[in-house]
N, C-alpha and C. Protein backbone atom coordinates (compact mmCIF):
# COMPACT_ATOMS: atom_id res chain seq x y z
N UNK A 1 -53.68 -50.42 13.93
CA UNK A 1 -54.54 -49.30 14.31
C UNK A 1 -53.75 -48.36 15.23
N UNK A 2 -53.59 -47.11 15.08
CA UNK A 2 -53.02 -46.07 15.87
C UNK A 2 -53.43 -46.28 17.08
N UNK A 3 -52.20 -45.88 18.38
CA UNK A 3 -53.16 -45.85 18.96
C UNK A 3 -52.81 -44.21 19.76
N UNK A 4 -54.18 -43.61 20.15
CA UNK A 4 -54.38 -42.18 20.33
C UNK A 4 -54.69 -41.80 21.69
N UNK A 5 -54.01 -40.74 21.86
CA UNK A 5 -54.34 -39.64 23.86
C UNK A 5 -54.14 -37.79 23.22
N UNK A 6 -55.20 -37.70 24.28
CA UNK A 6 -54.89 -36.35 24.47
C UNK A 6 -54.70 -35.95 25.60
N UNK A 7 -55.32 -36.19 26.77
CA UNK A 7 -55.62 -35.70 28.12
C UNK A 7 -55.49 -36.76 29.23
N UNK A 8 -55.21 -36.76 30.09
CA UNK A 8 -54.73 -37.79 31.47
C UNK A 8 -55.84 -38.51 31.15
N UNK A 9 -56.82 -38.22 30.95
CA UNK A 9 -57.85 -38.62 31.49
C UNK A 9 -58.70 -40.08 30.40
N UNK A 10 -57.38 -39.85 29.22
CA UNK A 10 -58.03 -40.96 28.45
C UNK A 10 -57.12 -41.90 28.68
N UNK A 11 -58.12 -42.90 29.07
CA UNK A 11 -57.71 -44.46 29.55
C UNK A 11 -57.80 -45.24 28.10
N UNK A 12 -56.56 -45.93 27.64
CA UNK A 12 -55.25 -46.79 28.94
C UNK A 12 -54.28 -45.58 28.73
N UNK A 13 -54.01 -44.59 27.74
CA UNK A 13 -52.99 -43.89 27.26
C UNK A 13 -52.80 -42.42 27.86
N UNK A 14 -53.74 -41.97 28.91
CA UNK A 14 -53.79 -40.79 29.41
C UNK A 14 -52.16 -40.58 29.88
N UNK A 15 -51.39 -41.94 30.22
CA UNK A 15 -50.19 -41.68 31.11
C UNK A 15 -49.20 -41.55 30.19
N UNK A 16 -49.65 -41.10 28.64
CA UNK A 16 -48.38 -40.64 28.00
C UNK A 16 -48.62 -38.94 27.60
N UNK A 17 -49.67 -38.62 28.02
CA UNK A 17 -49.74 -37.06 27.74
C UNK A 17 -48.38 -36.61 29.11
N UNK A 18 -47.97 -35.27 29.06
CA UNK A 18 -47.34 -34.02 29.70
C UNK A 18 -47.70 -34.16 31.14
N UNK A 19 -49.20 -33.69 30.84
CA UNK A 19 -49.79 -33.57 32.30
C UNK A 19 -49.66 -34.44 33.28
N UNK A 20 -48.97 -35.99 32.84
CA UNK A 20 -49.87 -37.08 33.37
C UNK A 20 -48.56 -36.81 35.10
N UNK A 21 -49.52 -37.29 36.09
CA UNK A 21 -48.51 -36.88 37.48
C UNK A 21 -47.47 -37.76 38.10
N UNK A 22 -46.53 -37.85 36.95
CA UNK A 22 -45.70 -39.19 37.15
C UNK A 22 -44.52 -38.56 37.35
N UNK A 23 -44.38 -38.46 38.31
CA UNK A 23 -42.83 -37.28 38.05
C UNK A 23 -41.43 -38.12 38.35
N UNK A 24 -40.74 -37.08 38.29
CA UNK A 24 -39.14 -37.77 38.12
C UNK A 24 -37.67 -37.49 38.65
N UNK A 25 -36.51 -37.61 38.39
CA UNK A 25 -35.50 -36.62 38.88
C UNK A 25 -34.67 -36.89 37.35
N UNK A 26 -34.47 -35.45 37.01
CA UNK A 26 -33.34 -35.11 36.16
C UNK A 26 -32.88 -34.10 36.20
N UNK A 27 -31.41 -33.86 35.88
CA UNK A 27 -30.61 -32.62 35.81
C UNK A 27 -30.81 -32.29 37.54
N UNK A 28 -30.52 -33.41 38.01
CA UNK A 28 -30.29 -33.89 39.47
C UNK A 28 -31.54 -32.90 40.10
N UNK A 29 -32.83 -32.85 40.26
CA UNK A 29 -33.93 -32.07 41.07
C UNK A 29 -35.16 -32.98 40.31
N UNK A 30 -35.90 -33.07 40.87
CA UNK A 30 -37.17 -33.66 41.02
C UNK A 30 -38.52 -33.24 40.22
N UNK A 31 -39.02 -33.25 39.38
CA UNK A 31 -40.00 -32.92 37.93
C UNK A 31 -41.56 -33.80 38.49
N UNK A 32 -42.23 -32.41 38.89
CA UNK A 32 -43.81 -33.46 39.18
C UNK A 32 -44.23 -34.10 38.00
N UNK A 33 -43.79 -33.39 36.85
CA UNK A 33 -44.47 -33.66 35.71
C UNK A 33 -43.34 -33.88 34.48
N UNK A 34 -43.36 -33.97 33.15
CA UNK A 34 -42.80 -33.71 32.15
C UNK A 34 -42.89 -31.93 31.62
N UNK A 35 -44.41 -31.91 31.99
CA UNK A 35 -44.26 -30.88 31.14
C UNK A 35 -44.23 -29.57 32.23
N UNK A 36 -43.87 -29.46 33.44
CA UNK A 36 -42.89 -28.45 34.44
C UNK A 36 -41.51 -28.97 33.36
N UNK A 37 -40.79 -30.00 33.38
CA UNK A 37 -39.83 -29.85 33.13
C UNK A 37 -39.17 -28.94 32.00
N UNK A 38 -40.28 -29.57 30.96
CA UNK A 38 -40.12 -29.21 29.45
C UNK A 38 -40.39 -27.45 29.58
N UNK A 39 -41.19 -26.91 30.13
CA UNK A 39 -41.62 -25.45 30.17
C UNK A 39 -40.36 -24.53 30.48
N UNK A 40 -40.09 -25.52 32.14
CA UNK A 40 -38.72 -25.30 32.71
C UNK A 40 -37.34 -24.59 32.07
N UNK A 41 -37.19 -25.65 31.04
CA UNK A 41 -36.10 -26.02 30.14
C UNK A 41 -35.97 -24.66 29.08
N UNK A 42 -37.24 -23.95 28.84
CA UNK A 42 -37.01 -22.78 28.32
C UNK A 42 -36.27 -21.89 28.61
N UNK A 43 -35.78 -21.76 29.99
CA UNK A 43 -35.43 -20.82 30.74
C UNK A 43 -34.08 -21.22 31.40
N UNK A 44 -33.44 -22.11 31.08
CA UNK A 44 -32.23 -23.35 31.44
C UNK A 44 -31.10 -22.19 31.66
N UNK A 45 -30.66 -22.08 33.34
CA UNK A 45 -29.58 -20.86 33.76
C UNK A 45 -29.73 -20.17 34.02
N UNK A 46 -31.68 -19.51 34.55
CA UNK A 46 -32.02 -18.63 34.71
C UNK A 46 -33.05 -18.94 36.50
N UNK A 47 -33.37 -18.18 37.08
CA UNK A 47 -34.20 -18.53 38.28
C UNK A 47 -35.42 -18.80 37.99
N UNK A 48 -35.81 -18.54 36.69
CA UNK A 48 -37.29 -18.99 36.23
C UNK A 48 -37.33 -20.68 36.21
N UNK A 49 -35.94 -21.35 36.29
CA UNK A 49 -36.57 -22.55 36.36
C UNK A 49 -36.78 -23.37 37.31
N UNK A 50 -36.32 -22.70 38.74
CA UNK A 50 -36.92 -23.52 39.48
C UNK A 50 -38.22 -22.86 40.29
N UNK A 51 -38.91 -21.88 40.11
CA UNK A 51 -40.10 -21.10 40.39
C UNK A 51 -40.89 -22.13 39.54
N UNK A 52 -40.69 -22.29 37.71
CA UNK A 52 -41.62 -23.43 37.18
C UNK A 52 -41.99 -24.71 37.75
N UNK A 53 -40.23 -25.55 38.14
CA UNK A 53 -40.46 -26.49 38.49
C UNK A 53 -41.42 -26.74 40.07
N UNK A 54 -41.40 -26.02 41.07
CA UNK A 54 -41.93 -25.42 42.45
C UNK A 54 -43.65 -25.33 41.83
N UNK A 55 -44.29 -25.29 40.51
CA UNK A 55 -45.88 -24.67 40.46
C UNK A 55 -46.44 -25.86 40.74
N UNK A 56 -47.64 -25.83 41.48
CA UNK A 56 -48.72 -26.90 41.80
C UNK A 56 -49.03 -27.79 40.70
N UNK A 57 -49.64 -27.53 39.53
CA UNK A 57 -50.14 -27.99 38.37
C UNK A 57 -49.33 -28.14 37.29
N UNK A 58 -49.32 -29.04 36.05
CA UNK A 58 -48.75 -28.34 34.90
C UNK A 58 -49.06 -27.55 34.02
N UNK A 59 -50.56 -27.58 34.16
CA UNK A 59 -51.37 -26.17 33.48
C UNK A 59 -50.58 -25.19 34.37
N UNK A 60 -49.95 -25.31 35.55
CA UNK A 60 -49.59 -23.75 35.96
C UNK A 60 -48.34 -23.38 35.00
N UNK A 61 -47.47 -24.77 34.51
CA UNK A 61 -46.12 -24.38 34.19
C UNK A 61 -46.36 -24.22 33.01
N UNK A 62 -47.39 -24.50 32.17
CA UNK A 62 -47.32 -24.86 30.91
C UNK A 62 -47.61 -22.65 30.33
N UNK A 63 -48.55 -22.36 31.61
CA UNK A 63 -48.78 -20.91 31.53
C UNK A 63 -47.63 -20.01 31.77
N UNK A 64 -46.90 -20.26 32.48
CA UNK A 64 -46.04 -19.59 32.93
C UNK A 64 -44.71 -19.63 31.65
N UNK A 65 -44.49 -21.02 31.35
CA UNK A 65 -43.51 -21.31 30.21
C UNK A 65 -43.88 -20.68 28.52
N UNK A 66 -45.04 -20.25 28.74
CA UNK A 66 -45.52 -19.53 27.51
C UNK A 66 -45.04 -17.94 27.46
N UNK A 67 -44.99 -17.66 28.60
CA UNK A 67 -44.89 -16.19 29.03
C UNK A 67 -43.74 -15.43 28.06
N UNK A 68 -43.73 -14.54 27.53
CA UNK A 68 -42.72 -13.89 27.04
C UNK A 68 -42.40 -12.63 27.39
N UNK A 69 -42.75 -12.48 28.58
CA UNK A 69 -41.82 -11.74 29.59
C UNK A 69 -40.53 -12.23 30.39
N UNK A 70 -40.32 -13.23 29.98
CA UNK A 70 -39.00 -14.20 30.84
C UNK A 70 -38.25 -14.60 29.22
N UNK A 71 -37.10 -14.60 29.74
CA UNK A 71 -35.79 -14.57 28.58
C UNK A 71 -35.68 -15.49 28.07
N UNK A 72 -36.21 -16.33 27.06
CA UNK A 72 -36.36 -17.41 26.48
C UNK A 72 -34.96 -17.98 26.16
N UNK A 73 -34.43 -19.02 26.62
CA UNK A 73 -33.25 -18.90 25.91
C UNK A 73 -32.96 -18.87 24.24
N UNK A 74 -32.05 -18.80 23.83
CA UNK A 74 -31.80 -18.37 22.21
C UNK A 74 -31.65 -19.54 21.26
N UNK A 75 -31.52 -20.84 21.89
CA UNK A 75 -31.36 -22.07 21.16
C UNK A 75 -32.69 -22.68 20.95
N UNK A 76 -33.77 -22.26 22.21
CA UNK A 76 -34.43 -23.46 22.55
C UNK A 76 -35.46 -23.97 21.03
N UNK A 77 -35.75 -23.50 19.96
CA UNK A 77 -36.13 -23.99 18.79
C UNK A 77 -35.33 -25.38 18.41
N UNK A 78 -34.06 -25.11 18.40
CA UNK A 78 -32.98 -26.10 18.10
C UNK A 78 -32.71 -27.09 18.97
N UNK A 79 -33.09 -26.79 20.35
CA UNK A 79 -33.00 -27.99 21.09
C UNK A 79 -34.36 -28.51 22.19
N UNK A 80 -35.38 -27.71 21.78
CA UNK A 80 -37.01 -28.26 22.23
C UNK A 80 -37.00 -30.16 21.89
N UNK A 81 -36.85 -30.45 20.87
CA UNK A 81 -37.14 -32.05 21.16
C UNK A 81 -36.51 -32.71 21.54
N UNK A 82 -35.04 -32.44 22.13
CA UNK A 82 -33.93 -33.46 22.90
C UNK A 82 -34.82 -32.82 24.20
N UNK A 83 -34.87 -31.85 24.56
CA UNK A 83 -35.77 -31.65 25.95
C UNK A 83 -36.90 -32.21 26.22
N UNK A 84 -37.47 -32.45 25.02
CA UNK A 84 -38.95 -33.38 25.52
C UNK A 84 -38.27 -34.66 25.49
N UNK A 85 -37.44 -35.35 24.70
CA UNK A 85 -37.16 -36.99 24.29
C UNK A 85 -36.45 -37.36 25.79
N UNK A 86 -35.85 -36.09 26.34
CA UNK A 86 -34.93 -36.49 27.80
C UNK A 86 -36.11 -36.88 28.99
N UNK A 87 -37.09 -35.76 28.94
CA UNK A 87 -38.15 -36.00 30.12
C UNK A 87 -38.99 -36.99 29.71
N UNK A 88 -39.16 -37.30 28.62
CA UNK A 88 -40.28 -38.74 28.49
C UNK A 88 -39.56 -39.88 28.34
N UNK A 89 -38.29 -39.85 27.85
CA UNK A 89 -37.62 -41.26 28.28
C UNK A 89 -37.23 -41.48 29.85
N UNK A 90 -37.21 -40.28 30.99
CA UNK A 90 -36.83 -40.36 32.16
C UNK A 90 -38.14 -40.77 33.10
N UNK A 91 -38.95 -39.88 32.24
CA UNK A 91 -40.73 -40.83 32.73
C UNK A 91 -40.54 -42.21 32.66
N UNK A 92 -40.73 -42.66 31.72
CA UNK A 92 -40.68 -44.01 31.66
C UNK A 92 -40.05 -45.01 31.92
N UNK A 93 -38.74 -44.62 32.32
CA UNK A 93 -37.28 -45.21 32.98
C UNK A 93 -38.06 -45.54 33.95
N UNK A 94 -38.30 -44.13 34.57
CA UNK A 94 -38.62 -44.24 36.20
C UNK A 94 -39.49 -44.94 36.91
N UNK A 95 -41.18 -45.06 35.76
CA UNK A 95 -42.60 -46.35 35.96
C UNK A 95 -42.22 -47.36 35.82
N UNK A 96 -42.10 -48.39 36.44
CA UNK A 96 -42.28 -48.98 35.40
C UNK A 96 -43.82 -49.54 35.06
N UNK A 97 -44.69 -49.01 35.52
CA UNK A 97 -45.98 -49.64 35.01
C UNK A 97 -46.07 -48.49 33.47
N UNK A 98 -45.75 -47.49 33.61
CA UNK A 98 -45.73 -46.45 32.44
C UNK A 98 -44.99 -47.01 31.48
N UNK A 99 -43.82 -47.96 31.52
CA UNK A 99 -43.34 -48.41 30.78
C UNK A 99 -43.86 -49.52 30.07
N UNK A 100 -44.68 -51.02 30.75
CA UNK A 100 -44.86 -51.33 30.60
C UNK A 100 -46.35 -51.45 29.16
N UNK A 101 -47.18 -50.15 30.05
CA UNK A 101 -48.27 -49.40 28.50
C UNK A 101 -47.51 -49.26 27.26
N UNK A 102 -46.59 -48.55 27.93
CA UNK A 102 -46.05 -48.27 26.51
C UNK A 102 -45.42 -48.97 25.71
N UNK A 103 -44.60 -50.53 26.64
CA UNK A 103 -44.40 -51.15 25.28
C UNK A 103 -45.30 -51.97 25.02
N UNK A 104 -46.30 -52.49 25.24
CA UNK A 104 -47.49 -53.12 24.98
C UNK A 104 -47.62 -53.13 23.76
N UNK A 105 -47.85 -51.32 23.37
CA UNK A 105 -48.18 -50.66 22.36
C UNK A 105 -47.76 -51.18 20.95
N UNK A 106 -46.89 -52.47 20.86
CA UNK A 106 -45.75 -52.60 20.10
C UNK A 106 -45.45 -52.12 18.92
N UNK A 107 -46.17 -51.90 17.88
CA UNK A 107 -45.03 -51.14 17.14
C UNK A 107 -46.88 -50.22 16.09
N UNK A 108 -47.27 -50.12 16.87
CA UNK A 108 -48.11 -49.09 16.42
C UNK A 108 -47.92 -47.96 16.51
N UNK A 109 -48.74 -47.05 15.45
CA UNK A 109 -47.94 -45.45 15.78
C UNK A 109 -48.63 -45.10 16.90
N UNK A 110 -47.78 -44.15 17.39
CA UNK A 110 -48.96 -43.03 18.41
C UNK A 110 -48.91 -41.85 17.82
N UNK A 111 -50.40 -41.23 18.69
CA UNK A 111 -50.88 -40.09 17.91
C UNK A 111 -51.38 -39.09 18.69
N UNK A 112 -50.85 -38.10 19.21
CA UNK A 112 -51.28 -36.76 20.04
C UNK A 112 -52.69 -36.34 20.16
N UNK A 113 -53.44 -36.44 20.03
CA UNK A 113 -54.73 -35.71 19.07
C UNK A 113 -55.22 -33.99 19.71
N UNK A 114 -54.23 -33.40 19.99
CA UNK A 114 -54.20 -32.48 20.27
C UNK A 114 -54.92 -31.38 19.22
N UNK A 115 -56.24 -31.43 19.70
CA UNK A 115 -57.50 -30.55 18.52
C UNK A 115 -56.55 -29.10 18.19
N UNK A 116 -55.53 -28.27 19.17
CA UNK A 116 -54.90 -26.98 18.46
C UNK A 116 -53.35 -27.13 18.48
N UNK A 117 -52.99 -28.23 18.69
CA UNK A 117 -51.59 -28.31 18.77
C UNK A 117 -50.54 -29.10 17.33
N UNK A 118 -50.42 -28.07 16.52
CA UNK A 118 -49.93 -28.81 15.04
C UNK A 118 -48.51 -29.11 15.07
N UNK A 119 -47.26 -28.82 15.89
CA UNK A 119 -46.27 -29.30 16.70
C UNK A 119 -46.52 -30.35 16.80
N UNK A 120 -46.78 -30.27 18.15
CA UNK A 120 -46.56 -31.71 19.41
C UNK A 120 -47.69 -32.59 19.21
N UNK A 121 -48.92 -32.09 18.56
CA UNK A 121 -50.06 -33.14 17.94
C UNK A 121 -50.19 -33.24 16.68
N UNK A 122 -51.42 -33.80 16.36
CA UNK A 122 -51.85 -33.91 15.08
C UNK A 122 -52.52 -32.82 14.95
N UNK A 123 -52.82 -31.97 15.67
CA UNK A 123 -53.91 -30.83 15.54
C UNK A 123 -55.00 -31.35 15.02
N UNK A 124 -55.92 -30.22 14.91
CA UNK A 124 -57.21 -30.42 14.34
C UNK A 124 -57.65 -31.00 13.09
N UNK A 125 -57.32 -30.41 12.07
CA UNK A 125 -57.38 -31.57 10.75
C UNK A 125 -56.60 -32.47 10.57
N UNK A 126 -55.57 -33.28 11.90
CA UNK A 126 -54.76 -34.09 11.25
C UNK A 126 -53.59 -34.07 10.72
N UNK A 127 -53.25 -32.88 10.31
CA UNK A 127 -52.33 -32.69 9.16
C UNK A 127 -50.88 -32.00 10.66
N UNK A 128 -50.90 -31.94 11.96
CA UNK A 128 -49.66 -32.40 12.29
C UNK A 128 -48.76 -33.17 12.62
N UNK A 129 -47.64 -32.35 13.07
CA UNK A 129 -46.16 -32.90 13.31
C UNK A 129 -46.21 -34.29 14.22
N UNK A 130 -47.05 -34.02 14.98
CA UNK A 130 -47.44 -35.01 16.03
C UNK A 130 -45.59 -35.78 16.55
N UNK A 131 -45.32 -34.66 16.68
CA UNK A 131 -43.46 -34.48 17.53
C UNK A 131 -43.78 -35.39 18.65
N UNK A 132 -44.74 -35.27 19.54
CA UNK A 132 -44.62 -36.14 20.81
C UNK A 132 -45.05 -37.08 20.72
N UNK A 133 -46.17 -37.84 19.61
CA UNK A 133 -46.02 -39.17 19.47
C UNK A 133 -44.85 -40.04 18.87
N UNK A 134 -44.28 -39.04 17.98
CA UNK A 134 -42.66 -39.23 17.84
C UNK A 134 -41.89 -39.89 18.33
N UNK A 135 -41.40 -38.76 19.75
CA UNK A 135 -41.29 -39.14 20.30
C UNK A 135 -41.17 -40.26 21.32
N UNK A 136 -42.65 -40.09 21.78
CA UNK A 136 -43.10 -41.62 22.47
C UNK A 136 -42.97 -42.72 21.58
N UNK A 137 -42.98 -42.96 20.23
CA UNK A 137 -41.87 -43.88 19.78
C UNK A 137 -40.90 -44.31 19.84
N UNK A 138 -40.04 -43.33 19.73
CA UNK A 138 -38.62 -42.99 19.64
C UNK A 138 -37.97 -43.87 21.08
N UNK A 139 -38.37 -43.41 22.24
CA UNK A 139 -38.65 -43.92 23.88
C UNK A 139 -38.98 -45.35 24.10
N UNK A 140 -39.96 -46.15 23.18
CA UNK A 140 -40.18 -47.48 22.82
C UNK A 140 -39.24 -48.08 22.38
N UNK A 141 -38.91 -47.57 21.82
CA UNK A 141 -37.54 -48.14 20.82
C UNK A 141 -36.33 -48.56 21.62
N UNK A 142 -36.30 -47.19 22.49
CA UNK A 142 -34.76 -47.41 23.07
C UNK A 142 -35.16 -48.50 24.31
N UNK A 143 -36.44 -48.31 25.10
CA UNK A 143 -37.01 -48.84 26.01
C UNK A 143 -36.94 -50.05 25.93
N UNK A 144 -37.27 -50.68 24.64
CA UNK A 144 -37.27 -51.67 24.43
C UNK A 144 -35.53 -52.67 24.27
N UNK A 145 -34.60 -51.60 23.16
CA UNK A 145 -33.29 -51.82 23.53
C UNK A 145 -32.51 -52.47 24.90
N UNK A 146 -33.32 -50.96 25.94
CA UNK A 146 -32.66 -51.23 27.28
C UNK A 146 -32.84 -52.48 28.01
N UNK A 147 -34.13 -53.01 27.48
CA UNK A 147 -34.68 -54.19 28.20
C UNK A 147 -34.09 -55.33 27.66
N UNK A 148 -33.69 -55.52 26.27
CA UNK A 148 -33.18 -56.73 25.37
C UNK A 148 -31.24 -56.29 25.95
N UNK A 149 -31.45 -55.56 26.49
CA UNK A 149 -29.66 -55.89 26.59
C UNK A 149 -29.74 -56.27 28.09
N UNK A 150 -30.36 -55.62 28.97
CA UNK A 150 -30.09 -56.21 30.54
C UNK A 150 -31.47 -55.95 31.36
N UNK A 151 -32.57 -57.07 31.09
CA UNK A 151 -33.71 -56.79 31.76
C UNK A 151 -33.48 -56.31 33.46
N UNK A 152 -32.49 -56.93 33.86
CA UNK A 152 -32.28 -56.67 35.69
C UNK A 152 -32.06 -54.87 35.62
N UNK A 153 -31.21 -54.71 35.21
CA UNK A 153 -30.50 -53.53 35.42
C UNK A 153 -31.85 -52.73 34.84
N UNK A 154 -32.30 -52.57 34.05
CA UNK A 154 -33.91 -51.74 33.61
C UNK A 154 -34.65 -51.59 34.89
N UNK A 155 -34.78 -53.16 35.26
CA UNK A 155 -36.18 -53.05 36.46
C UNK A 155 -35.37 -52.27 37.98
N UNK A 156 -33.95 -52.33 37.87
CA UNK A 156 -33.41 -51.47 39.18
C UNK A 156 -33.58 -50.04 38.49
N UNK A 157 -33.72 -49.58 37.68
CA UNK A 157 -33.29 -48.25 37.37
C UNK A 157 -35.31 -47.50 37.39
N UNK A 158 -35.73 -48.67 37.99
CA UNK A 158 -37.30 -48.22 37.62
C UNK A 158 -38.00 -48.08 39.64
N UNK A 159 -36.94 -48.49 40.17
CA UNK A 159 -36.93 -48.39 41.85
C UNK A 159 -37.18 -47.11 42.42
């Protein structure tokens, strides 16, 4: 049986959505969220990204990272899912109770259910990409790797 999130707020899986407030350090500075980072990352070399990373909320960054008044960089189509696969495997490095949900999960799919998001969810009829449950596979996988080669060294890297 799949198992499915959309919003923080759905329990046990709320803590694999964007929003969820688990933050992190990569590209050496500190990420309240994934999805400051990911918004961030649009703008990679520019001062827009640390004004994103600095917003209260991630609804603030997620608004601000939409904006197309700020210089999008020219790749980011081509490299949007190594930017999400970097911040949600660094999430989960970093929990380890986040980690632990997630491998629970064991080898069931996950599923976005993002009612307008045909990308990063399934969208509304179903019929998407559902990239970030992908993802959050993808993160299981290696997660799971990291743990079958040196459980010690995992649980220090989760300190």
């Amino acid at each position: 049986m799949p198992i499915t999130f959309y919003g923080v707020q759905d329990k046990p899986y709320g803590c694999f959505s964007n929003f969820s407030p688990h933050g992190f350090k990569l590209d050496g500075a500190w990420w309240p969220t994934v999805e400051h980072y990911f918004q961030a990352q649009k703008f990679h070399g520019t001062h827009h990204v640390d004004i994103i990373r600095k917003l209260a909320t991630p609804a603030d960054a997620k608004r601000l990272g939409r904006q197309r008044r700020r210089p999008l960089r020219p790749d980011w189509e081509g490299v949007k899912d190594d930017v999400m696969r970097r911040a949600v495997l660094r999430k989960f490095e970093t929990h380890a109770d986040l980690r632990a949900i997630l491998l629970v999960t064991g080898d069931e799919e996950i599923i976005e259910t993002s009612p307008s998001d045909y990308y990063w969810g399934c969208g509304k009829t179903g019929t998407g990409k559902n990239r970030l449950g992908q993802i959050l596979m993808e993160v299981r996988a290696i997660l799971r790797e990291q743990t079958r080669r040196d459980p010690q060294e995992n649980m220090a890297s989760s300190v």
